[in-house]
N, C-alpha and C. Protein backbone atom coordinates (compact mmCIF):
# COMPACT_ATOMS: atom_id res chain seq x y z
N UNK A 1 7.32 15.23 5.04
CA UNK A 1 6.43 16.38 5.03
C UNK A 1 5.02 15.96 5.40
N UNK A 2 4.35 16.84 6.40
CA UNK A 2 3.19 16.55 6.90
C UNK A 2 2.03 16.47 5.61
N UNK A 3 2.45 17.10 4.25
CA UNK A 3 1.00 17.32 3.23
C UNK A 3 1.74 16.35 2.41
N UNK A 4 2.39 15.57 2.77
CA UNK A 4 2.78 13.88 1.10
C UNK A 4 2.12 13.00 1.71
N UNK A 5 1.14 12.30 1.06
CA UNK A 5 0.39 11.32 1.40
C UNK A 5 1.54 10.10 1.72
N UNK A 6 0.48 9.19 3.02
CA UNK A 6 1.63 8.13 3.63
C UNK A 6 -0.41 7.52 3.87
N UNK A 7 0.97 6.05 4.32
CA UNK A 7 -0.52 5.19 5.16
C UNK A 7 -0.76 5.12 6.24
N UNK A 8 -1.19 4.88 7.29
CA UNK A 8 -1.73 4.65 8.12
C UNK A 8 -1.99 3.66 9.10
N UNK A 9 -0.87 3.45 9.97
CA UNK A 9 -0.75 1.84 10.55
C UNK A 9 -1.05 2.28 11.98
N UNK A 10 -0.68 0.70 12.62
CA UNK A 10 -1.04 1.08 13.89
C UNK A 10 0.78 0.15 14.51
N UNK A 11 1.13 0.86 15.66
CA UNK A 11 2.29 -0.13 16.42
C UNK A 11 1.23 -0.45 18.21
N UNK A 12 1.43 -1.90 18.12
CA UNK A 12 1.29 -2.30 19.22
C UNK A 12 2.30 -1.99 20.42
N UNK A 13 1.82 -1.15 21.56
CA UNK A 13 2.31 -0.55 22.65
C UNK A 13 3.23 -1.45 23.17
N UNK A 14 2.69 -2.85 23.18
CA UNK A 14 3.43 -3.48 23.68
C UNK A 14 4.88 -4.11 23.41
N UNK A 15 4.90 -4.38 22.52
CA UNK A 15 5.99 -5.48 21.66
C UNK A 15 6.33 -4.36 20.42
N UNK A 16 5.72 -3.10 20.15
CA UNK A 16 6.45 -1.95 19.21
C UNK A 16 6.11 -2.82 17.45
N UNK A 17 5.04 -3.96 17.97
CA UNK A 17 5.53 -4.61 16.28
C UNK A 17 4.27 -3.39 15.21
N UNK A 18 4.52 -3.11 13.86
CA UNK A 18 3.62 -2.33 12.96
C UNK A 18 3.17 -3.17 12.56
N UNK A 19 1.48 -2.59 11.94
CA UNK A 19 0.59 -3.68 11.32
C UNK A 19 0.11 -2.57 10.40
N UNK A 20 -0.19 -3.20 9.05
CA UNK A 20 -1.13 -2.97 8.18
C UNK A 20 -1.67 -3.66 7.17
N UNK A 21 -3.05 -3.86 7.16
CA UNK A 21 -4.32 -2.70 7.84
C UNK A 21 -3.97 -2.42 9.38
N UNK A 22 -4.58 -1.46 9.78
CA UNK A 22 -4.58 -1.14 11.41
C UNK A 22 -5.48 -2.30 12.45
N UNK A 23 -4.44 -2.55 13.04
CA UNK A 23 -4.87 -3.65 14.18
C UNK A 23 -5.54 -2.89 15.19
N UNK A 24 -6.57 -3.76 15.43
CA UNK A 24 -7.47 -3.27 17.21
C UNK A 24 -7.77 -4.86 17.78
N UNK A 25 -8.06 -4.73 18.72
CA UNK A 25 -8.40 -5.95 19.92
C UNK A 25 -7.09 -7.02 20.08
N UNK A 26 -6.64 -7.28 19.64
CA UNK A 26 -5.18 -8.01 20.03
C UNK A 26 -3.92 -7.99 19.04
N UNK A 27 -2.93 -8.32 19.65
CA UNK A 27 -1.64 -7.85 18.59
C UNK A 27 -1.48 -8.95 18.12
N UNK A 28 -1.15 -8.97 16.71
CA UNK A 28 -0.93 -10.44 15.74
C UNK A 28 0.38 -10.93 15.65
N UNK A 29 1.11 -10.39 16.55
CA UNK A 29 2.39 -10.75 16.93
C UNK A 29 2.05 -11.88 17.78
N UNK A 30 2.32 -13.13 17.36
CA UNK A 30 1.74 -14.39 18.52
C UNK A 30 3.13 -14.23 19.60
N UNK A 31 3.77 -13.88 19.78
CA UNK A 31 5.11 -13.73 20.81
C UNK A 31 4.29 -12.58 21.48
N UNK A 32 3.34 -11.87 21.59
CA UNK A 32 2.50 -10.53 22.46
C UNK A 32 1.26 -11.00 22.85
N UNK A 33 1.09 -10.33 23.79
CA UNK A 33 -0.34 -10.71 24.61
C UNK A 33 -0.83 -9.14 24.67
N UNK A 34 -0.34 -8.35 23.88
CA UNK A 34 -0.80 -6.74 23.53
C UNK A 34 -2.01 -6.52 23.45
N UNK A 35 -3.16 -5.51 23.77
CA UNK A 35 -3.96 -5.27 23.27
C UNK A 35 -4.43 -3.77 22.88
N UNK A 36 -3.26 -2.90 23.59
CA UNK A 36 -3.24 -1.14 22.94
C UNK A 36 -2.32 -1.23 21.73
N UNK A 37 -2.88 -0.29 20.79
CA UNK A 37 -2.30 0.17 19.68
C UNK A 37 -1.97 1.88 19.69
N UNK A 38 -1.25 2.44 18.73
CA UNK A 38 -1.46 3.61 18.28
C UNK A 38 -0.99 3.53 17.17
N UNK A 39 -1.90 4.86 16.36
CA UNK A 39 -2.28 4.98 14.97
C UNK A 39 -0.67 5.45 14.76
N UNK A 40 -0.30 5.31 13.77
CA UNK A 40 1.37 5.49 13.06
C UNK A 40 1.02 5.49 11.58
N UNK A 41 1.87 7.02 11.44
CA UNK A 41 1.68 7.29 9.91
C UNK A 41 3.27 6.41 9.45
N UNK A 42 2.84 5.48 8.18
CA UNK A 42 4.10 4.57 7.64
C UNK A 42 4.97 4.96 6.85
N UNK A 43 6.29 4.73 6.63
CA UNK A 43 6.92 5.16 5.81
C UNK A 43 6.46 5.48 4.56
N UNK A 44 6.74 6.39 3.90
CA UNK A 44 6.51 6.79 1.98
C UNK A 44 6.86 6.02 1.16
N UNK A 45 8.06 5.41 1.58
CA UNK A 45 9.05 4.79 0.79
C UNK A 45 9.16 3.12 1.26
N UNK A 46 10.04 2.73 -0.19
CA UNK A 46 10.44 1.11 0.42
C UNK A 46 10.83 0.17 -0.74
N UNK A 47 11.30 -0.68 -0.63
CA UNK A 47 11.83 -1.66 -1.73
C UNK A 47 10.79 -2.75 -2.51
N UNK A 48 11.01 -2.22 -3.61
CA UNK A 48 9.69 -3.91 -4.21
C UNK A 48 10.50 -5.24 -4.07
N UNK A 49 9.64 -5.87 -3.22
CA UNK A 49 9.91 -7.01 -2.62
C UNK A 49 9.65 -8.31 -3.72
N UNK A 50 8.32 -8.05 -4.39
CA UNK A 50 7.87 -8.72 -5.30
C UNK A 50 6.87 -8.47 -6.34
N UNK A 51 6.17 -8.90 -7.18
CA UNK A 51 5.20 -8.20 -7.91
C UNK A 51 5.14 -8.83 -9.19
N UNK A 52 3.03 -8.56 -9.39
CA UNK A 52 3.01 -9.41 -10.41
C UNK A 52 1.96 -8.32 -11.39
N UNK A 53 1.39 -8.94 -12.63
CA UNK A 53 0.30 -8.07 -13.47
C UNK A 53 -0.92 -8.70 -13.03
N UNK A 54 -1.97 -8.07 -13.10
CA UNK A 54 -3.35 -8.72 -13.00
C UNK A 54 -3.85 -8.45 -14.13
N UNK A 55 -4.19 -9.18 -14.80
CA UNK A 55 -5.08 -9.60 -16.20
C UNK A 55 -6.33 -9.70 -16.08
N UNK A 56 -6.95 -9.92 -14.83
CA UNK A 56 -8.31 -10.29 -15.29
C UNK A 56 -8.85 -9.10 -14.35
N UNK A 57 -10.10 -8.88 -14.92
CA UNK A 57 -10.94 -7.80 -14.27
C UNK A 57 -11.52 -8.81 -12.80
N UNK A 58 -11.33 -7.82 -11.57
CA UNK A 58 -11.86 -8.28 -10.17
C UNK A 58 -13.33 -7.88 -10.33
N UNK A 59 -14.05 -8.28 -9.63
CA UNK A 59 -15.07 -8.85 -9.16
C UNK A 59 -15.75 -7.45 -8.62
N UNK A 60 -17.15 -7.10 -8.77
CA UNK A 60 -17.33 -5.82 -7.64
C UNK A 60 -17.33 -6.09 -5.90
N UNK A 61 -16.80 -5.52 -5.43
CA UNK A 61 -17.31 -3.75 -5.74
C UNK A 61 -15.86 -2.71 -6.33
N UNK A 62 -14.85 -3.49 -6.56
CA UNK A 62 -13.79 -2.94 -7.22
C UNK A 62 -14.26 -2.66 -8.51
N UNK A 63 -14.25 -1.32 -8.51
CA UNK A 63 -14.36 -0.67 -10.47
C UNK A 63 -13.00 -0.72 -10.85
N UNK A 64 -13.51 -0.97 -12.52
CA UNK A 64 -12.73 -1.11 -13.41
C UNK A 64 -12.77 -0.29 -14.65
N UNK A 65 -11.80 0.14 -15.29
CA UNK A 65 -12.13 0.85 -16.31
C UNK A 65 -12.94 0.47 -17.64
N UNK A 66 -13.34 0.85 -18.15
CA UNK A 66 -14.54 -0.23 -18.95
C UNK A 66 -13.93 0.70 -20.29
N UNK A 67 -13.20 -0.03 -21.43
CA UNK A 67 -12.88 -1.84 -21.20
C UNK A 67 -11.58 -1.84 -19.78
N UNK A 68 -11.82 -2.98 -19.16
CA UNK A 68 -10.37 -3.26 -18.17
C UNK A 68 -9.08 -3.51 -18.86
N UNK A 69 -8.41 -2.87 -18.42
CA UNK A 69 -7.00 -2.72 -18.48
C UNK A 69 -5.99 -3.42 -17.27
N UNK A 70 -4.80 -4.06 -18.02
CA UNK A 70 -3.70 -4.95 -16.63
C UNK A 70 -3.93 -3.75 -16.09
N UNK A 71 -3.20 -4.24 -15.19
CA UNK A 71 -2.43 -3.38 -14.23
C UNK A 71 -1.43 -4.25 -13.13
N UNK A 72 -0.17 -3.75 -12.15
CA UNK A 72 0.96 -4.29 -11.94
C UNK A 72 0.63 -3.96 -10.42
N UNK A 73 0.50 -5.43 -9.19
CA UNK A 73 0.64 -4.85 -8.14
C UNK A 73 1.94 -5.26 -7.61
N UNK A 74 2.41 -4.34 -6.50
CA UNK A 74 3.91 -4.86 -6.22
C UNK A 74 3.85 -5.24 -4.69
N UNK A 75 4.44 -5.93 -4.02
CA UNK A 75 4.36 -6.10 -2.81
C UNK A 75 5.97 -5.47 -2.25
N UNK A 76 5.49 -4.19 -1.67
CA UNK A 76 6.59 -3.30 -0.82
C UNK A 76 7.40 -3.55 0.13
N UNK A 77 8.46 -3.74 0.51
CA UNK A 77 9.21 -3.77 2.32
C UNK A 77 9.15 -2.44 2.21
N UNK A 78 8.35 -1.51 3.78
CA UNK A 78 8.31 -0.50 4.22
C UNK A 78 9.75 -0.56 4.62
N UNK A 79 10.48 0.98 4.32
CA UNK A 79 11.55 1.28 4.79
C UNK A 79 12.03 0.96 6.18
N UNK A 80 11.19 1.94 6.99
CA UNK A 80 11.78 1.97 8.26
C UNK A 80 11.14 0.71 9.08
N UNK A 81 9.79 0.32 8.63
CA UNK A 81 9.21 -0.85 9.78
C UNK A 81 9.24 -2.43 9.27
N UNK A 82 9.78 -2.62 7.89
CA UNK A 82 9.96 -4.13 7.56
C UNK A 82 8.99 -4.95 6.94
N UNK A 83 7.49 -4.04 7.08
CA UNK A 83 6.27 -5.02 6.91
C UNK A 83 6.33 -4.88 5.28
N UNK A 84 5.27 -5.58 4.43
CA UNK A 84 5.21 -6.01 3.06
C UNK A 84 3.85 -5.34 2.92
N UNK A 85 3.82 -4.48 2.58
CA UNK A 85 2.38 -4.07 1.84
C UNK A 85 2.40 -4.42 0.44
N UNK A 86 1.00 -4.81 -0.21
CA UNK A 86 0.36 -4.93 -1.30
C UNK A 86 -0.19 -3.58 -2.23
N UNK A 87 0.07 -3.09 -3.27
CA UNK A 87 -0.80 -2.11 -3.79
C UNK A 87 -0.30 -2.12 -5.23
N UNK A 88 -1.26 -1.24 -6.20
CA UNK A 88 -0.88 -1.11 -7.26
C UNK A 88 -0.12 -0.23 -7.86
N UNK A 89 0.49 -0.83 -8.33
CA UNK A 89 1.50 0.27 -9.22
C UNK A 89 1.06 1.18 -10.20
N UNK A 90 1.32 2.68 -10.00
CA UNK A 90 0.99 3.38 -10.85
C UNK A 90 1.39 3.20 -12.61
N UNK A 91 0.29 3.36 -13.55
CA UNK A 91 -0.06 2.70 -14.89
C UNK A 91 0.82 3.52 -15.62
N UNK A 92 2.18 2.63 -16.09
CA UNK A 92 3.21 3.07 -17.12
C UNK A 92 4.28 2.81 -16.27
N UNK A 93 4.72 2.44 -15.04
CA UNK A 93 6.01 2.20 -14.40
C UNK A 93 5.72 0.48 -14.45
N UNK A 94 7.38 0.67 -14.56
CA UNK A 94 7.44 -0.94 -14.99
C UNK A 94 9.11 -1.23 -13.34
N UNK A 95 8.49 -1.93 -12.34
CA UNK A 95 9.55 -2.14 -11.53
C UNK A 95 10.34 -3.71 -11.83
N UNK A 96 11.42 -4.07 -10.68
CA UNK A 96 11.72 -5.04 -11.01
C UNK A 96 11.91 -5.09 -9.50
N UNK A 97 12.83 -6.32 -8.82
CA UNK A 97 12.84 -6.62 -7.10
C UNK A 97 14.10 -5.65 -7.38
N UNK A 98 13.89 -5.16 -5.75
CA UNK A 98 14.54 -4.41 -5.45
C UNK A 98 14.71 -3.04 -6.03
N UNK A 99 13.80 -2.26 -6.69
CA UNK A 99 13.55 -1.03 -7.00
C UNK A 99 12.71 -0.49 -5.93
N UNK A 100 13.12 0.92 -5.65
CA UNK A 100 12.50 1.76 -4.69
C UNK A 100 11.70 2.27 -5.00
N UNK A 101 10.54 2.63 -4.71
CA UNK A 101 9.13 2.98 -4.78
C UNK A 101 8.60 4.16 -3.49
N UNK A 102 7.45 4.68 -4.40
CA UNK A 102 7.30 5.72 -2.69
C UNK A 102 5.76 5.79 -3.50
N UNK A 103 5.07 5.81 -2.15
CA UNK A 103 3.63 6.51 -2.53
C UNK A 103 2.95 7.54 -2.85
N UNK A 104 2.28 7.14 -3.50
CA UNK A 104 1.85 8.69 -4.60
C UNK A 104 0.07 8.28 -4.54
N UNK A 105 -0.22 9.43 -4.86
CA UNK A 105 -1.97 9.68 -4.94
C UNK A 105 -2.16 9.77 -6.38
N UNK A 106 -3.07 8.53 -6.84
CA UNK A 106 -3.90 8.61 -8.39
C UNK A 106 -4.85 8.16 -8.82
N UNK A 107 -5.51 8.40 -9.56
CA UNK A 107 -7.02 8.29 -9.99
C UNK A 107 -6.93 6.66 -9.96
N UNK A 108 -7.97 6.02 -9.48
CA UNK A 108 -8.70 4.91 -9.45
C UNK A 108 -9.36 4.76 -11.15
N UNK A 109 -10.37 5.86 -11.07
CA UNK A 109 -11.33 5.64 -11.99
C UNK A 109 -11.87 6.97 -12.16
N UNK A 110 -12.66 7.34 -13.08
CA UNK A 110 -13.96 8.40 -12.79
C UNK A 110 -14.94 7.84 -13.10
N UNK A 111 -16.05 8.79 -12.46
CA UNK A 111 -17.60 8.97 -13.25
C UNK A 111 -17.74 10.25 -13.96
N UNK A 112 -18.82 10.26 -14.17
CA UNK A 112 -19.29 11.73 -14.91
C UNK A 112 -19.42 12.73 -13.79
N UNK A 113 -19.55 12.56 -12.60
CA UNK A 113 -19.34 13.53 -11.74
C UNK A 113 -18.31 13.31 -10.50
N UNK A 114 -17.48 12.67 -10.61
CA UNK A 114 -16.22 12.18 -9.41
C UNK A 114 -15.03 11.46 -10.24
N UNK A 115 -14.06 12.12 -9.66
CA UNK A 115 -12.60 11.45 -9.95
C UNK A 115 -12.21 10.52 -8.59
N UNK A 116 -11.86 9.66 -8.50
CA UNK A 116 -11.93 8.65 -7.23
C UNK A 116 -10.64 8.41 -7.28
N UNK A 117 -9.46 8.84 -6.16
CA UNK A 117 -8.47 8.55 -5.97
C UNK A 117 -7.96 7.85 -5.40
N UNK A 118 -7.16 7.06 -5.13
CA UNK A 118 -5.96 6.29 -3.79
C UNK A 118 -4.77 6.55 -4.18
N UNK A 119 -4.34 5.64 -3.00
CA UNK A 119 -2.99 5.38 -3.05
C UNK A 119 -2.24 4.36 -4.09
N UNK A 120 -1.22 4.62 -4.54
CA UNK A 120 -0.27 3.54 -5.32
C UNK A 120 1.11 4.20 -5.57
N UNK A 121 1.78 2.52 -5.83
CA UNK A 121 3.34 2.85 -5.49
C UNK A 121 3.82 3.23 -7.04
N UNK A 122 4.89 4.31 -6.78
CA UNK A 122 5.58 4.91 -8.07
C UNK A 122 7.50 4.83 -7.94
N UNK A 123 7.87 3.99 -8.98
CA UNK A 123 8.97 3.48 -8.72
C UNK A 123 10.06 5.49 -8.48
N UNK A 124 10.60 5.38 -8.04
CA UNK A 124 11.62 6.30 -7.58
C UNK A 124 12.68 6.57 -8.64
N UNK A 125 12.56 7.74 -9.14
CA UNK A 125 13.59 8.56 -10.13
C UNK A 125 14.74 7.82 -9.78
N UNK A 126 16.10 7.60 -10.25
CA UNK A 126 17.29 7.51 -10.33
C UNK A 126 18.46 8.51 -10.45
């Protein structure tokens, strides 16, 4: 569905390989001498590949909830394109390898006047 949040990659014209973050000026496929891209919305979905907790509060300009709280990032295989994205797991799902996950939109943090959202992965009903 065009209104479920997805990410945002790019496939090199040449060699068809996906990248994310979005690649510009050459393809990081060292087997390509590519240098057009186009923007490609990425699969929703995908398998946790791996994943760990983070314990310690990062560094700015990443906010944290004050006091900081873990939190679980998982590293994804995108369904249809193979690549491994990094992100955090939404707070109360507990995955293991090989659980399916899909992206979902949730609060980062607030202030007193902004709720600050992204992206993070939410393991998949059964």
């Amino acid at each position: 569905m065009a209104d479920e949040p997805h990410l945002l990659g790019t496939r090199c014209s040449a060699c068809g390989t996906f990248f994310f973050p979005p690649a510009d000026g050459f393809c990081r496929n060292p087997e390509c001498a590519g240098t057009e891209f186009e923007s490609v919305p990425l699969s929703r979905r995908g398998t946790v590949w791996s994943y760990t907790d983070n314990r310690y509060q990062p560094p700015a300009p990443y906010v944290s909830p004050d006091p900081f709280e873990p939190y679980t990032i998982a590293a994804v295989e995108l369904a249809d394109e193979g690549l491994v994205v990094l992100g955090q797991l939404v707070t109360g799902d507990a995955v293991t390898i090989g659980d399916d996950v899909e992206i979902v939109l949730d609060t980062l943090f607030e202030d007193d006047a902004n709720e600050y959202v992204v992206w993070k992965w939410k393991k998949v009903a059964t």
